[in-house]
Each structure stands twice: as structure tokens, then as C-alpha cells.
Protein backbone atom coordinates (compact mmCIF):
# COMPACT_ATOMS: atom_id res chain seq x y z
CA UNK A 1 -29.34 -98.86 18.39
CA UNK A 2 -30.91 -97.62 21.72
CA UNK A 3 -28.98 -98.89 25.12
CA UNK A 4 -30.67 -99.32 28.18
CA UNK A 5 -28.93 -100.59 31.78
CA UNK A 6 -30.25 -101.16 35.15
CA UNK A 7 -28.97 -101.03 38.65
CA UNK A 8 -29.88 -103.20 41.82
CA UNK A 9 -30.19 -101.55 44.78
CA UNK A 10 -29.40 -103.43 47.94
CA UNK A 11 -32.31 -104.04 50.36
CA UNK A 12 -32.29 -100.83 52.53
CA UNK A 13 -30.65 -98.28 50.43
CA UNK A 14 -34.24 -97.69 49.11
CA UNK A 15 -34.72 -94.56 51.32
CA UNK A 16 -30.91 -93.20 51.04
CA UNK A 17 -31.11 -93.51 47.10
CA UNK A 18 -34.12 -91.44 47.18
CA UNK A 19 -33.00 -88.72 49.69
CA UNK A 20 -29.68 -88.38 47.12
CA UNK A 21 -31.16 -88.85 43.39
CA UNK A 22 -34.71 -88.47 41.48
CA UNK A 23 -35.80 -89.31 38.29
CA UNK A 24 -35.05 -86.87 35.04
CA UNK A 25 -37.77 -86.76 32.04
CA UNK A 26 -38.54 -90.34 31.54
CA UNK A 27 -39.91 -90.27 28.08
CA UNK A 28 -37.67 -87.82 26.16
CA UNK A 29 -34.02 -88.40 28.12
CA UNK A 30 -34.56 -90.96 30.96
CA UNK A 31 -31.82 -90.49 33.30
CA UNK A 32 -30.98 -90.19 37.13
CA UNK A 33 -30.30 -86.78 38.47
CA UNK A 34 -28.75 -85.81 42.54
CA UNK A 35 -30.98 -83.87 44.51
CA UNK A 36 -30.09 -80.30 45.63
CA UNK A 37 -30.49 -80.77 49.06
CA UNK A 38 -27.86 -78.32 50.29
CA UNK A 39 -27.98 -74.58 49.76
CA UNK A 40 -25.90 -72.10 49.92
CA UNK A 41 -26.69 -68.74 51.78
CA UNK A 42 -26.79 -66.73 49.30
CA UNK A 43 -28.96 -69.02 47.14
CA UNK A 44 -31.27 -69.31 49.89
CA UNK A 45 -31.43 -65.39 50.60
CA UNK A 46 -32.47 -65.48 47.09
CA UNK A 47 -35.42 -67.80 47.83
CA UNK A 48 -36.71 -65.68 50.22
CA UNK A 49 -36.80 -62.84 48.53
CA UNK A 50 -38.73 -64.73 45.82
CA UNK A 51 -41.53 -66.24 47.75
CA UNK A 52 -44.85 -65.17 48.15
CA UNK A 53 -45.15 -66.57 51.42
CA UNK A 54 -44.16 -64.24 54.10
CA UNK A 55 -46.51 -62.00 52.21
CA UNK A 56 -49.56 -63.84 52.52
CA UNK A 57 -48.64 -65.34 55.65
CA UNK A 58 -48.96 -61.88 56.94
CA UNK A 59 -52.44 -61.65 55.10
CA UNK A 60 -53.72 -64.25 56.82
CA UNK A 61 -52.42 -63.49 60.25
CA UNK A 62 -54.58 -60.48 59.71
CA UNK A 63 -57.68 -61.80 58.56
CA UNK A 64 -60.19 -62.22 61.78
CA UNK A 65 -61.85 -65.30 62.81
CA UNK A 66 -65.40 -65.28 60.40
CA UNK A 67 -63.42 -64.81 57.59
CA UNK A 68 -61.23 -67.12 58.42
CA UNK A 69 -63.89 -69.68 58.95
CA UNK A 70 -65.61 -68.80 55.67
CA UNK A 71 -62.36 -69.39 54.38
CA UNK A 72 -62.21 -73.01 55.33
CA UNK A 73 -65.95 -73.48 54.60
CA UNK A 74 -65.48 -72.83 50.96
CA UNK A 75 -62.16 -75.18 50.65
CA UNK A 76 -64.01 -77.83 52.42
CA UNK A 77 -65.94 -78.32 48.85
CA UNK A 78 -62.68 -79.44 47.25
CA UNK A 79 -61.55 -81.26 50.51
CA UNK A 80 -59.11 -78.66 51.13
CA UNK A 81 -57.88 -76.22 53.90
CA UNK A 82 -58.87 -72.64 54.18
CA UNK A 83 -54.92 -71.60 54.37
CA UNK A 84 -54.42 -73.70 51.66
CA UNK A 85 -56.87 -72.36 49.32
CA UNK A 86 -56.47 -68.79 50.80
CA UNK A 87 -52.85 -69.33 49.65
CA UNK A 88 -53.27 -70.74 46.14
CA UNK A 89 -55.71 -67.88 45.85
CA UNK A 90 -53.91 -65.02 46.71
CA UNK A 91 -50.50 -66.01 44.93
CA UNK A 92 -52.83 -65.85 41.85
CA UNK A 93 -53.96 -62.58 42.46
CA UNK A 94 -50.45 -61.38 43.09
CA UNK A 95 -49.75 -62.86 39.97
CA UNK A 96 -52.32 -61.40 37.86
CA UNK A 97 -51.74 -57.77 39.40
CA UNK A 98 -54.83 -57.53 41.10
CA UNK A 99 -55.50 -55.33 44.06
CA UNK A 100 -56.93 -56.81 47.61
CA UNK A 101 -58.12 -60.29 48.75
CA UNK A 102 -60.71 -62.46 47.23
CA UNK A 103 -64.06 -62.78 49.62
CA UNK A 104 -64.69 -66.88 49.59
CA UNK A 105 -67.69 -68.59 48.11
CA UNK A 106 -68.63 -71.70 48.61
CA UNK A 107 -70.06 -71.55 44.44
CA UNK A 108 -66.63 -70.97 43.15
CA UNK A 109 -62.77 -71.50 44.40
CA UNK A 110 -60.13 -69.56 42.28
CA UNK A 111 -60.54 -71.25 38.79
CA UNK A 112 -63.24 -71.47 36.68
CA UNK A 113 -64.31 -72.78 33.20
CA UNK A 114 -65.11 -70.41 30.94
CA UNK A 115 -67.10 -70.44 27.96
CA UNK A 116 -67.40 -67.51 25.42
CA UNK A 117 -69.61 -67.44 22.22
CA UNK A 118 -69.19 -64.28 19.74
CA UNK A 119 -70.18 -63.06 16.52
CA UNK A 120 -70.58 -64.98 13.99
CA UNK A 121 -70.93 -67.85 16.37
CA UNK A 122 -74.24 -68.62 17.91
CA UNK A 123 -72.92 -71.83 20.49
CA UNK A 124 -70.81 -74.61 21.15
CA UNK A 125 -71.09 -77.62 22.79
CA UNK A 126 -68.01 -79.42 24.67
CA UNK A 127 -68.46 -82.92 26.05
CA UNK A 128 -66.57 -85.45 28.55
CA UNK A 129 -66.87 -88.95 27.60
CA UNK A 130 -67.41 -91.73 30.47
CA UNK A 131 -66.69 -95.19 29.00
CA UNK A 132 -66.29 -98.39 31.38
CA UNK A 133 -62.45 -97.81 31.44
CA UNK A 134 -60.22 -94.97 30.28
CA UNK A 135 -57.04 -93.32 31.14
CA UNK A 136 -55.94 -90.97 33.38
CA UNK A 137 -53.09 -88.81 34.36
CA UNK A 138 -52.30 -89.08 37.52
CA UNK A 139 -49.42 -87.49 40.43
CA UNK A 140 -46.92 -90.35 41.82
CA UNK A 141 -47.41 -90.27 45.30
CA UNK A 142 -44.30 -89.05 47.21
CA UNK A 143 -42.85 -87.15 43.92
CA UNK A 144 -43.31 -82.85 43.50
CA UNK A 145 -43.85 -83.19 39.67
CA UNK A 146 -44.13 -86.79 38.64
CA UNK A 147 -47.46 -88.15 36.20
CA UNK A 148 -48.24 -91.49 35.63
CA UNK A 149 -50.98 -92.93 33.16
CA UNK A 150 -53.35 -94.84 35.00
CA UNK A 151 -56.03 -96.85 33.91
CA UNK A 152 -59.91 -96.56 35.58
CA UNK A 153 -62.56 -98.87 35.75
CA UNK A 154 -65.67 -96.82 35.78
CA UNK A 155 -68.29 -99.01 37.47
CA UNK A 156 -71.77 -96.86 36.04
CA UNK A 157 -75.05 -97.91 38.11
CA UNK A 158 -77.97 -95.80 38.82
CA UNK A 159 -79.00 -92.93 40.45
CA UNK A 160 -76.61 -90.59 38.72
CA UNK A 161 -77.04 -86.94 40.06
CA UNK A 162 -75.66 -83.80 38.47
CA UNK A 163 -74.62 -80.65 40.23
CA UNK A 164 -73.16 -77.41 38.59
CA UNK A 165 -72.22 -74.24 39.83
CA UNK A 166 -72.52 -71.01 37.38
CA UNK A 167 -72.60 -67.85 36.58
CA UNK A 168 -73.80 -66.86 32.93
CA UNK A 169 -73.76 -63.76 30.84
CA UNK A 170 -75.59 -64.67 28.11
CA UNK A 171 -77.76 -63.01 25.49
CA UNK A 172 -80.60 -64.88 22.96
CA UNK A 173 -79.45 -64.35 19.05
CA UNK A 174 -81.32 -65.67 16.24
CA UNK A 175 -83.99 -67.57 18.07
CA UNK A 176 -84.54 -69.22 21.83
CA UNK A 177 -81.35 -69.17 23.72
CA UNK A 178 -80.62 -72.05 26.03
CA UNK A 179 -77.69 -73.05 28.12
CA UNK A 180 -77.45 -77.03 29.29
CA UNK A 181 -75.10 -79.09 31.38
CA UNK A 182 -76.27 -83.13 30.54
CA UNK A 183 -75.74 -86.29 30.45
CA UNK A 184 -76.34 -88.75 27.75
CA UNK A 185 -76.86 -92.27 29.31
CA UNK A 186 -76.60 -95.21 27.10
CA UNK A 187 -78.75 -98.24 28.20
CA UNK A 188 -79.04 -101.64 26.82
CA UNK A 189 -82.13 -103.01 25.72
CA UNK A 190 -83.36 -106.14 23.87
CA UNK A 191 -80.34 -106.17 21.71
CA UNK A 192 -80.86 -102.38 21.24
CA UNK A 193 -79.00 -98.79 22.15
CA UNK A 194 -81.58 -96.65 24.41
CA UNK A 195 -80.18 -93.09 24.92
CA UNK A 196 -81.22 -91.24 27.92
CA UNK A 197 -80.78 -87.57 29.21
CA UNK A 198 -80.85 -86.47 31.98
CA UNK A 199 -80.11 -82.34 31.56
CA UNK A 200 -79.64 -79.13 33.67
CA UNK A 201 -80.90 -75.78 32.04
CA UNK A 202 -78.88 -73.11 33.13
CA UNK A 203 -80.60 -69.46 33.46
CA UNK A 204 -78.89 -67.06 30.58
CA UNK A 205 -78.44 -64.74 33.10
CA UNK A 206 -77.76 -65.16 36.34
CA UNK A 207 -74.97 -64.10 39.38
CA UNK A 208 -73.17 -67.54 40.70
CA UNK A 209 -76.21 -70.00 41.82
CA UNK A 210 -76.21 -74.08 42.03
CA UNK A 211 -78.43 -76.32 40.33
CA UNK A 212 -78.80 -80.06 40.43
CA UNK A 213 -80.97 -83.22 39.25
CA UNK A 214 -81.66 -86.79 39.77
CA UNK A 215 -81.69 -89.65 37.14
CA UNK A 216 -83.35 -92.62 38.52
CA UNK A 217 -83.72 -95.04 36.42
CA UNK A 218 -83.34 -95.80 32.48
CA UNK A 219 -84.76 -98.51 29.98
CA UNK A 220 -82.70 -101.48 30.25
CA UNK A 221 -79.43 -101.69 31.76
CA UNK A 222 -77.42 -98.81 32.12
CA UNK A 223 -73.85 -98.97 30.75
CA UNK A 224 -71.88 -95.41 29.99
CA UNK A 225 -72.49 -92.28 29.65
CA UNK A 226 -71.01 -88.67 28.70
CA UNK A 227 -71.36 -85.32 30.00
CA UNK A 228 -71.95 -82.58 27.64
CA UNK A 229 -71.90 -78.41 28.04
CA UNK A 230 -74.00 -76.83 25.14
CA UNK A 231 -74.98 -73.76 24.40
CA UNK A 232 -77.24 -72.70 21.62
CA UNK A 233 -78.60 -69.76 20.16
CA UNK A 234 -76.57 -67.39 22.16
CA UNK A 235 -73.84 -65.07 22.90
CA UNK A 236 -71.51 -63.70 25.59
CA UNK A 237 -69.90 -65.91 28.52
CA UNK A 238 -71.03 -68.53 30.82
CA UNK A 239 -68.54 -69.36 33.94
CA UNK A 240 -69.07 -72.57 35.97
CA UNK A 241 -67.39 -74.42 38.88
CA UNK A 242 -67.60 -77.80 40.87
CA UNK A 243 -69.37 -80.09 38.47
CA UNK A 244 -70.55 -83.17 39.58
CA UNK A 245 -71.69 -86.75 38.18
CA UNK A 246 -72.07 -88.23 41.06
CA UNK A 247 -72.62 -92.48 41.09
CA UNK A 248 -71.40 -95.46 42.76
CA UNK A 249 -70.42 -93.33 45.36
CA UNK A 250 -68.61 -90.88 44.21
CA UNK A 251 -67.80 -87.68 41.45
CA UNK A 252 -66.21 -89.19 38.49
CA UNK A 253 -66.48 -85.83 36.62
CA UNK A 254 -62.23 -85.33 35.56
CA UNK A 255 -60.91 -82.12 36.40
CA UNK A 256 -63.91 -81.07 38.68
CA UNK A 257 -61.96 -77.93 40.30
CA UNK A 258 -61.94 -76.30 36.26
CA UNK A 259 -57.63 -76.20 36.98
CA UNK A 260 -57.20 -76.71 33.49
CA UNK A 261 -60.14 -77.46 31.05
CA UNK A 262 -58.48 -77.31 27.47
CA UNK A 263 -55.66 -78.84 28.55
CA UNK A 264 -54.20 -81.56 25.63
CA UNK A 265 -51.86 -84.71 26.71
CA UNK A 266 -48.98 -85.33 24.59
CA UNK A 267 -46.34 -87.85 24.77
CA UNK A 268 -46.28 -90.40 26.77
CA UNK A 269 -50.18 -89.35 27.79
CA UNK A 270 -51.38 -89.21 24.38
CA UNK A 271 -54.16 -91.91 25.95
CA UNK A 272 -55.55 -90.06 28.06
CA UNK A 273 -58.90 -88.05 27.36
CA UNK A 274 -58.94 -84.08 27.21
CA UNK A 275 -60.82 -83.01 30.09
CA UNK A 276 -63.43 -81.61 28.02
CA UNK A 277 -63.38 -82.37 24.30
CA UNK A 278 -65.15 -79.63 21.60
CA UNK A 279 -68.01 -81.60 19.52
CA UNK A 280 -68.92 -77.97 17.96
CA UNK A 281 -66.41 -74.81 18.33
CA UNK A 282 -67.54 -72.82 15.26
CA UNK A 283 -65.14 -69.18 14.88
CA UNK A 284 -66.39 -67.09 17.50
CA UNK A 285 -66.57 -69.34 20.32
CA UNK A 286 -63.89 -70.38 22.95
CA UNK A 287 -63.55 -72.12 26.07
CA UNK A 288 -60.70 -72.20 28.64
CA UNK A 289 -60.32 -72.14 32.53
CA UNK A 290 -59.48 -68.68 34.52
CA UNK A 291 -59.29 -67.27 37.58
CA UNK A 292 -62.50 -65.36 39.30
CA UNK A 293 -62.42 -62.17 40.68
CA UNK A 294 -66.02 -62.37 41.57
């Protein structure tokens, strides 16, 4: 028989209880656990020693004022700062052993999907559904690693426009290669389902370049839609960056920054949608997100 207590905490003590305690797991073993808020010397020696930061602090101290600028240009696409992306960058490239700084782009910021297609597979196609409402995971404000499932109302209404940034390696096998980044845009009409598309064809190959379009208006009245990533007829890799389905005044693409494409939720997130879900992923083709060199 499961047990389960409370505790009320007097008006006040709000901000004391949470300078003291945080939450454990709260799905597996809820429980209350103290904060360590004091640290010893040596265990902070210890934490210096660990941490990137002097070293890139250094790196940017050294970096003159253009790059600097460019720096901040290219974290202004993901509403960010330049040290901040300059930081997240760097501590990846320290991490994956690679020599020197990254030069900024404003086409790509550290992560990227990826999508790879090999022998014997000729294409894939990935897709990211947009009904009226589904869940989300979400960061609890004022926590460092705390998720909540959160439900979103997804309010569809015309013009949708689509923006992708890529970079594609690609190769025609076994008759005409293409590479698309749509949407399919269900409309109601006289009782019936009209489908819609409203597609970007991506060049097979190509250095990092941006391409967008512009659906205006459907048959009936528009009410969902999903994105979809499909490549046919081809082979070798396709990299992309910042996609956007942008409506009702805003991007409602999930995971637009490529952090984590293939991630799965488990749990108590087993509601929430992957990121990008595999219609077709015959042998021979994968897709995952990774960091960019170039």
C-alpha cells in the first residue's frame, strides 16, 4: 500500500524552505532533499579546477570587437547573447577534442540535425505533427533541472511561412533525387478533408544557404497541419538548422535550435510528441542532432 504525507508551510517560510531544500525525482522516489549551499575549500578548489570557464573567459577576452559583434549577431537568431552562445560553443568543442574557435554564422549555431541515407537505403522521411493541442516538456521556471508536461493550444490560421537553413551532401541513386522540408495543411471543406502543401526543395548540394515560402491561403478552413523532412532517391547527408513554421505570430516548430532531434520521452512524459517522429527509416538511413564544425 503506497503512503503519501504533506506538510504546510507557514505563510513566509516560502522563500527560506526553498533556499534550504529542493525537490528529488518526483516520479520514481518523490522526496525532499537540503541544498548544498556551503562548500568546503577544498571542494571548491576542486570546482575550479573543473570548469571550463576561466578558459574561455580568457578566449573571449581575446577575441576583438568584429568578432565579437558577429558573435552576438548570430545568437540574436535564437534570442541569445554572443557570450552565451560563444560559451555553449566552445565548451563543446573542448569537449569533442577539437582544435581552435568556431567562426559564427548566422545559418547555423552549434547543433544541427542531421540526416544520413546509405546503401541499401535510398531516403527517409521524418515528420512533426501540429494538432490543435498537444504536450510539451517544458523547464520550471526558477529550478536548474526541473520538466513539467504542459499542455498547448495551437491556434493554426493563415499565412503560414516556412524557413530552413541547410547544408546538403547529397547524391541522386536510382532515379531523380529530391530533398523537401513541407507542410501538409489539412483544411475543412463541405464536410470534406482538403490536404494542402506547401513545400521547400532543398538543392542536393549545396554549402549552408536559407530558403523560405509563403502559404496564403487553402480551400476551406484551415485546421492542423504537420511538418515533414523527406528525402527520396538519394544518398549521403543533409544538415539543417533554425526551422521555422511561422503563424499566429510566432514559430511553433518544437525543438527549433536541432538540441536534440531523436530525443524519446519516457515516464512521466510519455505524452509528449518526439520532436521529430520517423514515418520511413528503412536500414541505411539515420537521423540525429550534432555539433558543426563548419
Amino acid at each position: 500500500m503506497s503512503r503519501t504525507t504533506y506538510i504546510l508551510i507557514p505563510p513566509g517560510y516560502e522563500a527560506l524552505l526553498s533556499r534550504g531544500l529542493r525537490p528529488g525525482d518526483r516520479f520514481v522516489l518523490p522526496r525532499v532533499c537540503r541544498k548544498n549551499r556551503f562548500l568546503s575549500f577544498p571542494r571548491r578548489l576542486a570546482l575550479k579546477q573543473r570548469s571550463l570557464l576561466p578558459t574561455i573567459h580568457a578566449y573571449w577576452a581575446g577575441l576583438d570587437a568584429p568578432t565579437k559583434a558577429a558573435w552576438g549577431a548570430a545568437a540574436g537568431v535564437m534570442n541569445s547573447t554572443g557570450l552565451r552562445l560563444f560559451t555553449q560553443d566552445t565548451c563543446e568543442r573542448i569537449r569533442l577534442e577539437l582544435s581552435g574557435l568556431a567562426d559564427p554564422s548566422l545559418l547555423h549555431q552549434s547543433f544541427c540535425g542531421w540526416l544520413h541515407v546509405e546503401a541499401p537505403a535510398t531516403g527517409l522521411i521524418l515528420e512533426q505533427s501540429h494538432p490543435e493541442t498537444y504536450w510539451v516538456q517544458r523547464k520550471v521556471k526558477g529550478t536548474k533541472s526541473q520538466y513539467e508536461a504542459v499542455i498547448v493550444t495551437e491556434s493554426f490560421a493563415l499565412p503560414l511561412q516556412l524557413t530552413i537553413n541547410y547544408k546538403a551532401y547529397l547524391e541522386a541513386v536510382g532515379g531523380t533525387g529530391s530533398a523537401l522540408f513541407y507542410a501538409l495543411v489539412r483544411s475543412l471543406y463541405q464536410g470534406r478533408d482538403i490536404f494542402t502543401t506547401c513545400s521547400i526543395d532543398m538543392d542536393l548540394m549545396t554549402d549552408w544557404e536559407q530558403k523560405t515560402t509563403t502559404l496564403n491561403s487553402v480551400l476551406g478552413i484551415p485546421i492542423s497541419y504537420s511538418l515533414f523532412l523527406k528525402l527520396s532517391n538519394v544518398q549521403g547527408d543533409l544538415f539543417f538548422d533554425d526551422p521555422i513554421s511561422f503563424h499566429s505570430g510566432q514559430n511553433w516548430v518544437r525543438d527549433p535550435r536541432c538540441r536534440d532531434i531523436h530525443v524519446s520521452f519516457t515516464r512521466a512524459f510519455t505524452q509528449v510528441p518526439k520532436h521529430w517522429a520517423p514515418v520511413s527509416l528503412p536500414d541505411g538511413a539515420d537521423y540525429d542532432s550534432i555539433y558543426m564544425d563548419d
